[in-house]
PDB file of N, CA and C in Angstrom:
ATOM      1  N   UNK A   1      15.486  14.871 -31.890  1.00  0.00           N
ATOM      2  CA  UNK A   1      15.343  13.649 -31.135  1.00  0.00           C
ATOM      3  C   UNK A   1      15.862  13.825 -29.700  1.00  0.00           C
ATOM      4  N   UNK A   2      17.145  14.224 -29.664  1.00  0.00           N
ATOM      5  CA  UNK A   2      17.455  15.029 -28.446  1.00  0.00           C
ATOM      6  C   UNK A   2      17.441  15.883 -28.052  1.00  0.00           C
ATOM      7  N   UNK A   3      16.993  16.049 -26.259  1.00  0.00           N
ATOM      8  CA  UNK A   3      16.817  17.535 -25.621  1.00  0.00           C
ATOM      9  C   UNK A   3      17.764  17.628 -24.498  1.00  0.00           C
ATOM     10  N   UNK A   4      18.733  18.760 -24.500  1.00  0.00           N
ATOM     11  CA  UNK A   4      19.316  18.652 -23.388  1.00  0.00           C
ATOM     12  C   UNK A   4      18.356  19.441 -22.043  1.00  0.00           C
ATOM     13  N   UNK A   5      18.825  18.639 -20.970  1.00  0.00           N
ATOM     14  CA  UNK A   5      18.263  19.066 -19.457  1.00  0.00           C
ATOM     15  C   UNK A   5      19.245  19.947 -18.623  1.00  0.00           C
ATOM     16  N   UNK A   6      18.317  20.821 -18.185  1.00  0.00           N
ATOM     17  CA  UNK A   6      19.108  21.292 -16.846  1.00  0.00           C
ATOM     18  C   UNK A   6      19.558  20.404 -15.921  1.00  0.00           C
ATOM     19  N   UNK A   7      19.914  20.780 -14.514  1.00  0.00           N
ATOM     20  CA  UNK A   7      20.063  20.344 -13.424  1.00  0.00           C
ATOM     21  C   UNK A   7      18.545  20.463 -12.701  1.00  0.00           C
ATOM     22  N   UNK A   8      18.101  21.448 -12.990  1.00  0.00           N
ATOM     23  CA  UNK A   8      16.219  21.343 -12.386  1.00  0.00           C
ATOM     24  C   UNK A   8      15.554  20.628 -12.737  1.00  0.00           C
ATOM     25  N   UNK A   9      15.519  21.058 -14.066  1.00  0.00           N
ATOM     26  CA  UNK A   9      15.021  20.003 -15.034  1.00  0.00           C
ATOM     27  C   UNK A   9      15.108  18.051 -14.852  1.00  0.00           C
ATOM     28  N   UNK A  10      16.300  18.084 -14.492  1.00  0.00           N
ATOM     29  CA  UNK A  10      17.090  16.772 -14.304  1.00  0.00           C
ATOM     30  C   UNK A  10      16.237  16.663 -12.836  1.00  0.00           C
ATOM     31  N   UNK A  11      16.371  17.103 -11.701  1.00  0.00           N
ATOM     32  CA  UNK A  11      15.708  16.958 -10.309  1.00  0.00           C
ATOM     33  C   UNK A  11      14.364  16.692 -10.717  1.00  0.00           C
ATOM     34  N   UNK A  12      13.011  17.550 -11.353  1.00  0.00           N
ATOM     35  CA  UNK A  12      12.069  17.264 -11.236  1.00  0.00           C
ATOM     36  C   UNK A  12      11.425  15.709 -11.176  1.00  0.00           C
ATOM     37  N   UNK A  13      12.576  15.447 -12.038  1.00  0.00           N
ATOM     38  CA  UNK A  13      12.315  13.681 -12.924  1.00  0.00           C
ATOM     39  C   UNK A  13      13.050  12.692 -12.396  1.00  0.00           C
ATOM     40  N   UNK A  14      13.276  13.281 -11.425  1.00  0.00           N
ATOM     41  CA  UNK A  14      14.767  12.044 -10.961  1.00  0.00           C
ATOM     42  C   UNK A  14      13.768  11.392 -10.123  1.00  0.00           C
ATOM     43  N   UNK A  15      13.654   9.913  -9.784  1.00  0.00           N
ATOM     44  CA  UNK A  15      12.497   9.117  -9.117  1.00  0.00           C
ATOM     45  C   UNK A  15      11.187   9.282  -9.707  1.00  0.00           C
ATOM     46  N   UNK A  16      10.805   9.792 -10.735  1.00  0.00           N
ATOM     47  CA  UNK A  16       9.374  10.236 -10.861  1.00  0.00           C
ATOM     48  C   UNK A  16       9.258   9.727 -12.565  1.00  0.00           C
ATOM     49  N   UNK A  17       9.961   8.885 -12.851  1.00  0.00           N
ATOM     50  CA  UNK A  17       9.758   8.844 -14.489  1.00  0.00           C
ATOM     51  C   UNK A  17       8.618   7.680 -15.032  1.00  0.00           C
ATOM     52  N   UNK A  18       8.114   7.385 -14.100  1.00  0.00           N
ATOM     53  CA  UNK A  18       6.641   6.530 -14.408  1.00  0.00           C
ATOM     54  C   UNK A  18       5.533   7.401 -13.933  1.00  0.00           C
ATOM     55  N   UNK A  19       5.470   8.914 -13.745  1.00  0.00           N
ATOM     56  CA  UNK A  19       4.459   9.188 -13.079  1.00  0.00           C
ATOM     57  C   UNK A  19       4.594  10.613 -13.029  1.00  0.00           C
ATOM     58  N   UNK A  20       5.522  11.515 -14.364  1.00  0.00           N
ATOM     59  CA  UNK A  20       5.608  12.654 -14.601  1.00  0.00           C
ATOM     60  C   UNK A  20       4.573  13.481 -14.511  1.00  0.00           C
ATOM     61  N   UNK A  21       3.004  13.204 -14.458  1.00  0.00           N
ATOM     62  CA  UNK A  21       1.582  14.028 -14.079  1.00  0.00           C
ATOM     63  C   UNK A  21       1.489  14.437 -12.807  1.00  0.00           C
ATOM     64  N   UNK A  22       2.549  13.317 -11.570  1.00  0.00           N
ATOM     65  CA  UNK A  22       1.996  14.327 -10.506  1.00  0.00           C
ATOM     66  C   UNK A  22       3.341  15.363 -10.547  1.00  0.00           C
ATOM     67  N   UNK A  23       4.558  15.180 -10.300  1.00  0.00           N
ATOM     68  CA  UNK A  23       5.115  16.254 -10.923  1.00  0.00           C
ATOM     69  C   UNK A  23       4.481  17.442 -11.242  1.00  0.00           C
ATOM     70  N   UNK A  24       4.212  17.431 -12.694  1.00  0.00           N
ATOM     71  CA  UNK A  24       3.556  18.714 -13.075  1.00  0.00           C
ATOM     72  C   UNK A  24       2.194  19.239 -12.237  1.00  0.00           C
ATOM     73  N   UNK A  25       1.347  18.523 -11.601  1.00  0.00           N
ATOM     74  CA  UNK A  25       0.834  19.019 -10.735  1.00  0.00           C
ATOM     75  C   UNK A  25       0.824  19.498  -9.328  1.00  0.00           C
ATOM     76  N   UNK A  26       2.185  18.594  -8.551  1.00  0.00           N
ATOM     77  CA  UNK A  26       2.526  19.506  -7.457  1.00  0.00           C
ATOM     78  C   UNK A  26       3.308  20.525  -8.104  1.00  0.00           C
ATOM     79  N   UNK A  27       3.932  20.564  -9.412  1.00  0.00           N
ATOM     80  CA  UNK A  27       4.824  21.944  -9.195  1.00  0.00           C
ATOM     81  C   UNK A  27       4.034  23.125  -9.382  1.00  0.00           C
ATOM     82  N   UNK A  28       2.514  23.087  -9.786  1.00  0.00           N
ATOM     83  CA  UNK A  28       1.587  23.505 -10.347  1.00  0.00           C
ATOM     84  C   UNK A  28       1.236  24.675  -8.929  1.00  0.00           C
ATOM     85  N   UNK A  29       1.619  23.976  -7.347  1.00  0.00           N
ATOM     86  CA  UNK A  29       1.058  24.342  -6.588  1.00  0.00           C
ATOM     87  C   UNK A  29       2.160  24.803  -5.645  1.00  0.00           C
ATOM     88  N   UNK A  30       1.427  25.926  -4.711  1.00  0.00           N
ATOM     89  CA  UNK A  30       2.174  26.757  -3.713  1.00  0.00           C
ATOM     90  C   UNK A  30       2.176  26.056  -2.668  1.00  0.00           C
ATOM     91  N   UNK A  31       3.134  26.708  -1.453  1.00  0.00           N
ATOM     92  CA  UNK A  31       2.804  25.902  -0.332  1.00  0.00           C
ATOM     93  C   UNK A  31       1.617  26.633   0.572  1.00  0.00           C
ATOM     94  N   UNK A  32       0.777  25.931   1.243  1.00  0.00           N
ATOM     95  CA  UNK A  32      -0.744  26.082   1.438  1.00  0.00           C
ATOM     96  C   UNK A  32      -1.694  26.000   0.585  1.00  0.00           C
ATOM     97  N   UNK A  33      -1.480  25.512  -0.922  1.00  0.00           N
ATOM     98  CA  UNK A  33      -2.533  24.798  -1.542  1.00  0.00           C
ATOM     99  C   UNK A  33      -1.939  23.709  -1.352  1.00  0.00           C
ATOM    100  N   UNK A  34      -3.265  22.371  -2.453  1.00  0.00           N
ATOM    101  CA  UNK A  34      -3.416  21.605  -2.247  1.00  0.00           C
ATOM    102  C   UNK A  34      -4.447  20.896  -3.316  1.00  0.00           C
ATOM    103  N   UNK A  35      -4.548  19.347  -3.007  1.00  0.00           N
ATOM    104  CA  UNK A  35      -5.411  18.985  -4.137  1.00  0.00           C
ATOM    105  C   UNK A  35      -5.987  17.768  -3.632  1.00  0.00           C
ATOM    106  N   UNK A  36      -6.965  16.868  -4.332  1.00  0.00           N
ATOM    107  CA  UNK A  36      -7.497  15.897  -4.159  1.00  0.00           C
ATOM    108  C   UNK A  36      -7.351  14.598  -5.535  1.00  0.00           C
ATOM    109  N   UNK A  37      -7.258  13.438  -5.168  1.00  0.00           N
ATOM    110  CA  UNK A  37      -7.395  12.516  -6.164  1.00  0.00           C
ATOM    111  C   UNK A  37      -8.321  11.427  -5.569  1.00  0.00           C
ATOM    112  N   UNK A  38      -9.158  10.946  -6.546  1.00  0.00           N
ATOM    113  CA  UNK A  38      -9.905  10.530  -6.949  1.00  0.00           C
ATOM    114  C   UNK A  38      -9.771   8.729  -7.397  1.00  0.00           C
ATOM    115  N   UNK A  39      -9.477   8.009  -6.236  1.00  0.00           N
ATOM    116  CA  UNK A  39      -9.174   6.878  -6.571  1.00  0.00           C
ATOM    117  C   UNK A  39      -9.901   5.978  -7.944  1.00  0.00           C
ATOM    118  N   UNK A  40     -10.961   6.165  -7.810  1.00  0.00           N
ATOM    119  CA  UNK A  40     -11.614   6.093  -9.343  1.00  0.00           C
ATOM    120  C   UNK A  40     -10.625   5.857 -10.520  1.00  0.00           C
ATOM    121  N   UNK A  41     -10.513   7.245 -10.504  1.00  0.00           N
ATOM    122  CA  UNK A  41     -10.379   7.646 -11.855  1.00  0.00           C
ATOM    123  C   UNK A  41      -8.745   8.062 -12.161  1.00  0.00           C
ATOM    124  N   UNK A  42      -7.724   7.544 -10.766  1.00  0.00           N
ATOM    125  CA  UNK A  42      -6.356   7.181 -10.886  1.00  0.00           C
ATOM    126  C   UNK A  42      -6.170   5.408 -11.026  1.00  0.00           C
ATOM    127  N   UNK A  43      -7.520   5.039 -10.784  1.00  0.00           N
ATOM    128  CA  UNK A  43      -7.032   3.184 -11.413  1.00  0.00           C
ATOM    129  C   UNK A  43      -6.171   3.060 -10.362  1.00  0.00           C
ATOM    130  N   UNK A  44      -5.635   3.340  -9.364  1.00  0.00           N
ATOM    131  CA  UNK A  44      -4.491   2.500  -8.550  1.00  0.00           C
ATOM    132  C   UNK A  44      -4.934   3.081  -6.914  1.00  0.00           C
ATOM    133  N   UNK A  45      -4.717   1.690  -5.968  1.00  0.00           N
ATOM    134  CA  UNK A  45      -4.742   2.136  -5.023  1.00  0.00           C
ATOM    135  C   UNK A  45      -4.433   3.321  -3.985  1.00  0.00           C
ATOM    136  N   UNK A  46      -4.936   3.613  -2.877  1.00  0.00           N
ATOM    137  CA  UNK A  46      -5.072   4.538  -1.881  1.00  0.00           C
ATOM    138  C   UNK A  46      -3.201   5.131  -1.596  1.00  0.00           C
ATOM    139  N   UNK A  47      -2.673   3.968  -1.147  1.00  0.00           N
ATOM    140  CA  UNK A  47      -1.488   4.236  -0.663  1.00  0.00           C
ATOM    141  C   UNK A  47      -0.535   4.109  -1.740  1.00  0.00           C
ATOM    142  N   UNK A  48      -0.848   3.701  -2.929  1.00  0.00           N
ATOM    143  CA  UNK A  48       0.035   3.723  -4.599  1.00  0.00           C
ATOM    144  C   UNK A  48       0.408   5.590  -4.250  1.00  0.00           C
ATOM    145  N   UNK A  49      -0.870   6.301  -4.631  1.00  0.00           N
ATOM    146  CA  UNK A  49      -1.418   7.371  -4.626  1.00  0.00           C
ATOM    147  C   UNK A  49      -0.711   8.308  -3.683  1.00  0.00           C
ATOM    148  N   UNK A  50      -0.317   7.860  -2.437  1.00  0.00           N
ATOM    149  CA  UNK A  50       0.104   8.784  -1.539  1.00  0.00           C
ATOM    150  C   UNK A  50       1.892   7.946  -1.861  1.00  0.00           C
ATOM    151  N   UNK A  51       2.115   7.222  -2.134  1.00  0.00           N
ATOM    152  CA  UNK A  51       3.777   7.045  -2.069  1.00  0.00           C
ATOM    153  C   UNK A  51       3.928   8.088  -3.501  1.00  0.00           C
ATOM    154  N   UNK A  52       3.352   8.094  -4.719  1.00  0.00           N
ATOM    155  CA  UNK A  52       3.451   8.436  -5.775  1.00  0.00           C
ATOM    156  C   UNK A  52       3.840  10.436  -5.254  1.00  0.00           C
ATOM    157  N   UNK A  53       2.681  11.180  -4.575  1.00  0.00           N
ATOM    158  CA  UNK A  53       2.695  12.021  -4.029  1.00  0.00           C
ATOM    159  C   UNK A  53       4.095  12.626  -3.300  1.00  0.00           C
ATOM    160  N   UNK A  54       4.566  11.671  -2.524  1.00  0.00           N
ATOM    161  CA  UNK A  54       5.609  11.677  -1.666  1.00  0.00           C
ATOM    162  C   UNK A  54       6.845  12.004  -2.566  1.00  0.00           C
ATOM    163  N   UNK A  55       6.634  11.162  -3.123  1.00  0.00           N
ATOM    164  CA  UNK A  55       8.108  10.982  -4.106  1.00  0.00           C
ATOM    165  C   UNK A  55       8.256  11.965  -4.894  1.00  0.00           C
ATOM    166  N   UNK A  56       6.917  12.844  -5.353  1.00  0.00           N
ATOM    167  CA  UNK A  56       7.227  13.831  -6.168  1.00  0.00           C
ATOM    168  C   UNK A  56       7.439  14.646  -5.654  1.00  0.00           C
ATOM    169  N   UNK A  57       6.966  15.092  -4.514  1.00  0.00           N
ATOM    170  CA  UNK A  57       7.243  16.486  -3.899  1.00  0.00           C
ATOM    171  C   UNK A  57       8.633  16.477  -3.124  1.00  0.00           C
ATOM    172  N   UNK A  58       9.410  14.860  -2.344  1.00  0.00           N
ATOM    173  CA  UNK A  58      10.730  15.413  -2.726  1.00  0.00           C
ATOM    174  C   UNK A  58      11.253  15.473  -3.726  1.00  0.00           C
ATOM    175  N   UNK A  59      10.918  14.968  -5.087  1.00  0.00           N
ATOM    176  CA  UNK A  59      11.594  15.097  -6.192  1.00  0.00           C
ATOM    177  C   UNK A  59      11.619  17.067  -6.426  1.00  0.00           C
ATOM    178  N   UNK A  60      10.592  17.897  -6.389  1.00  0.00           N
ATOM    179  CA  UNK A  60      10.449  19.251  -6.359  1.00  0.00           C
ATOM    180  C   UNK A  60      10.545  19.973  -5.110  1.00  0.00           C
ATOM    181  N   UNK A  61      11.452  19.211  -4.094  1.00  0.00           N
ATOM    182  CA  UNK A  61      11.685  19.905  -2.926  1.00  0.00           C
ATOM    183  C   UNK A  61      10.622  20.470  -1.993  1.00  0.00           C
ATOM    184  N   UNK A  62       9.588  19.744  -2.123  1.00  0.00           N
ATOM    185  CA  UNK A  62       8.511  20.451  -1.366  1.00  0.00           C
ATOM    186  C   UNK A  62       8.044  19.347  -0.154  1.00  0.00           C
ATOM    187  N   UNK A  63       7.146  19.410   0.479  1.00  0.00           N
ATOM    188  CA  UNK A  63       6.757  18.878   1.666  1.00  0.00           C
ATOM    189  C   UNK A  63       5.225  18.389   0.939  1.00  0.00           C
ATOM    190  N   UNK A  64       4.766  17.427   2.206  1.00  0.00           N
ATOM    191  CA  UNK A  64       3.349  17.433   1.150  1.00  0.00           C
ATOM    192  C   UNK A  64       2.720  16.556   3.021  1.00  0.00           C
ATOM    193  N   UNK A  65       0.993  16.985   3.103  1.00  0.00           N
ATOM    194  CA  UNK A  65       0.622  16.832   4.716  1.00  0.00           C
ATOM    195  C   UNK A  65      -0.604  16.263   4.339  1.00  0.00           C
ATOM    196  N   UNK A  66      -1.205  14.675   4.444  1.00  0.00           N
ATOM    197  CA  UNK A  66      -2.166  14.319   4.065  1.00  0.00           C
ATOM    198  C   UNK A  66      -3.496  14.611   4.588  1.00  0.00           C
ATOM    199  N   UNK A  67      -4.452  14.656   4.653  1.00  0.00           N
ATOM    200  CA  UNK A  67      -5.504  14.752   5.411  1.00  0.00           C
ATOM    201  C   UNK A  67      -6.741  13.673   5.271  1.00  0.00           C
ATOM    202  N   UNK A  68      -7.276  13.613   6.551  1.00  0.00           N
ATOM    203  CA  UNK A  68      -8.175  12.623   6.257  1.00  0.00           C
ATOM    204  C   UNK A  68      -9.132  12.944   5.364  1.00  0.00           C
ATOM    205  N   UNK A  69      -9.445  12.074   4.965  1.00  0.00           N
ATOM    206  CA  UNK A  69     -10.792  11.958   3.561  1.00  0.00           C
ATOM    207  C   UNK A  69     -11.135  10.794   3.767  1.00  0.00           C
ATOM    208  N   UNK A  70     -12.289  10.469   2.664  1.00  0.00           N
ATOM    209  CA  UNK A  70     -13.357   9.309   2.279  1.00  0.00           C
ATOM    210  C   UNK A  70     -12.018   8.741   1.461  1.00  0.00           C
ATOM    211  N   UNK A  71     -12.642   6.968   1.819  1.00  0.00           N
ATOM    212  CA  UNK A  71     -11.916   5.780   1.228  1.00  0.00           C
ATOM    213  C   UNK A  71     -11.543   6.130  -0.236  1.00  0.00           C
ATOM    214  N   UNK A  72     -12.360   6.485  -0.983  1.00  0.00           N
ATOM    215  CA  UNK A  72     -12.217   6.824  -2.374  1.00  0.00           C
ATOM    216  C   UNK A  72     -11.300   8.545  -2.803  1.00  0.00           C
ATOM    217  N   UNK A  73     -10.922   8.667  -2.033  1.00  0.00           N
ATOM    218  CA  UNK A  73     -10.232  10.527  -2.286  1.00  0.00           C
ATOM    219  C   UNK A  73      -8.829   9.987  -1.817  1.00  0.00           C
ATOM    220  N   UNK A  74      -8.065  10.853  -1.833  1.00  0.00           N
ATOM    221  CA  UNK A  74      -6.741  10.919  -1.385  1.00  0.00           C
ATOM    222  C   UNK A  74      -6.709  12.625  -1.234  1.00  0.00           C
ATOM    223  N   UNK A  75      -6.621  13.358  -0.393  1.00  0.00           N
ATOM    224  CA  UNK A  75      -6.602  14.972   0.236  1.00  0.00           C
ATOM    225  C   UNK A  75      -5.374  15.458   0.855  1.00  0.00           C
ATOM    226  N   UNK A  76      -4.958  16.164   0.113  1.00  0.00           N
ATOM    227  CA  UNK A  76      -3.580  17.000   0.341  1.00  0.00           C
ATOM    228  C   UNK A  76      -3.238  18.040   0.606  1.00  0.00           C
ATOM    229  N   UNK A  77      -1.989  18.474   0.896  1.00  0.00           N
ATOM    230  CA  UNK A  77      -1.565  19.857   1.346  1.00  0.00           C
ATOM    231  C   UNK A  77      -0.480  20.207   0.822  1.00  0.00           C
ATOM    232  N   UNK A  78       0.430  21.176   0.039  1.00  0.00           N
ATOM    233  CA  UNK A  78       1.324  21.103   0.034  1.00  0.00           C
ATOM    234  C   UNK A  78       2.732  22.084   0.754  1.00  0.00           C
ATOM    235  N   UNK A  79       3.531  21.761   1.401  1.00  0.00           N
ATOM    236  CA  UNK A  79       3.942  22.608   2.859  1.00  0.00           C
ATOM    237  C   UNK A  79       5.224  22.846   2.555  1.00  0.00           C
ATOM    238  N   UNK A  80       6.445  23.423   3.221  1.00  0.00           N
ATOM    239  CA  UNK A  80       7.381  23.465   3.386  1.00  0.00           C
ATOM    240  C   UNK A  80       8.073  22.460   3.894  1.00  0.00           C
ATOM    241  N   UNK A  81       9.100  22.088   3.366  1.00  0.00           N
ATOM    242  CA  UNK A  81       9.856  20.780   3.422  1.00  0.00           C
ATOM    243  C   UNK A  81      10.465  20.766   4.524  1.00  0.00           C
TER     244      UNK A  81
END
């Protein structure tokens, strides 16, 4: 029933515990990749989407550089903090 956490472990999740998927997908990524979402098919607004983003990548110490896109995308980068 119980798991103990690291201190990393503990950081990844700290601010991010409604929304542990982007987590695992910025940690997924280096700095100079990057990804796209799909307002569609995240159900929640444009700027939900980019605060959600934000928060995870300081939660994993990383930087993150938006780029313009179509109303429906959200287009990313992920950089040095």
């Amino acid at each position: 029933m119980f798991k103990k956490l690291t201190r990393g472990e503990l950081d990844r999740y700290r601010g991010t515990a409604a929304f542990p998927e982007y987590v695992d997908f910025l940690g997924s990524l280096r700095e100079g990749e990057g990804g796209e979402v799909d307002l569609a098919s995240a159900k929640v607004g444009k700027q939900t989407v980019k605060n959600r983003l934000k928060t995870s990548a300081d939660a994993l110490g990383k930087g993150i550089k938006f780029m313009r896109s179509k109303q429906e995308k959200v287009v990313f980068e992920v950089t040095a903090r």
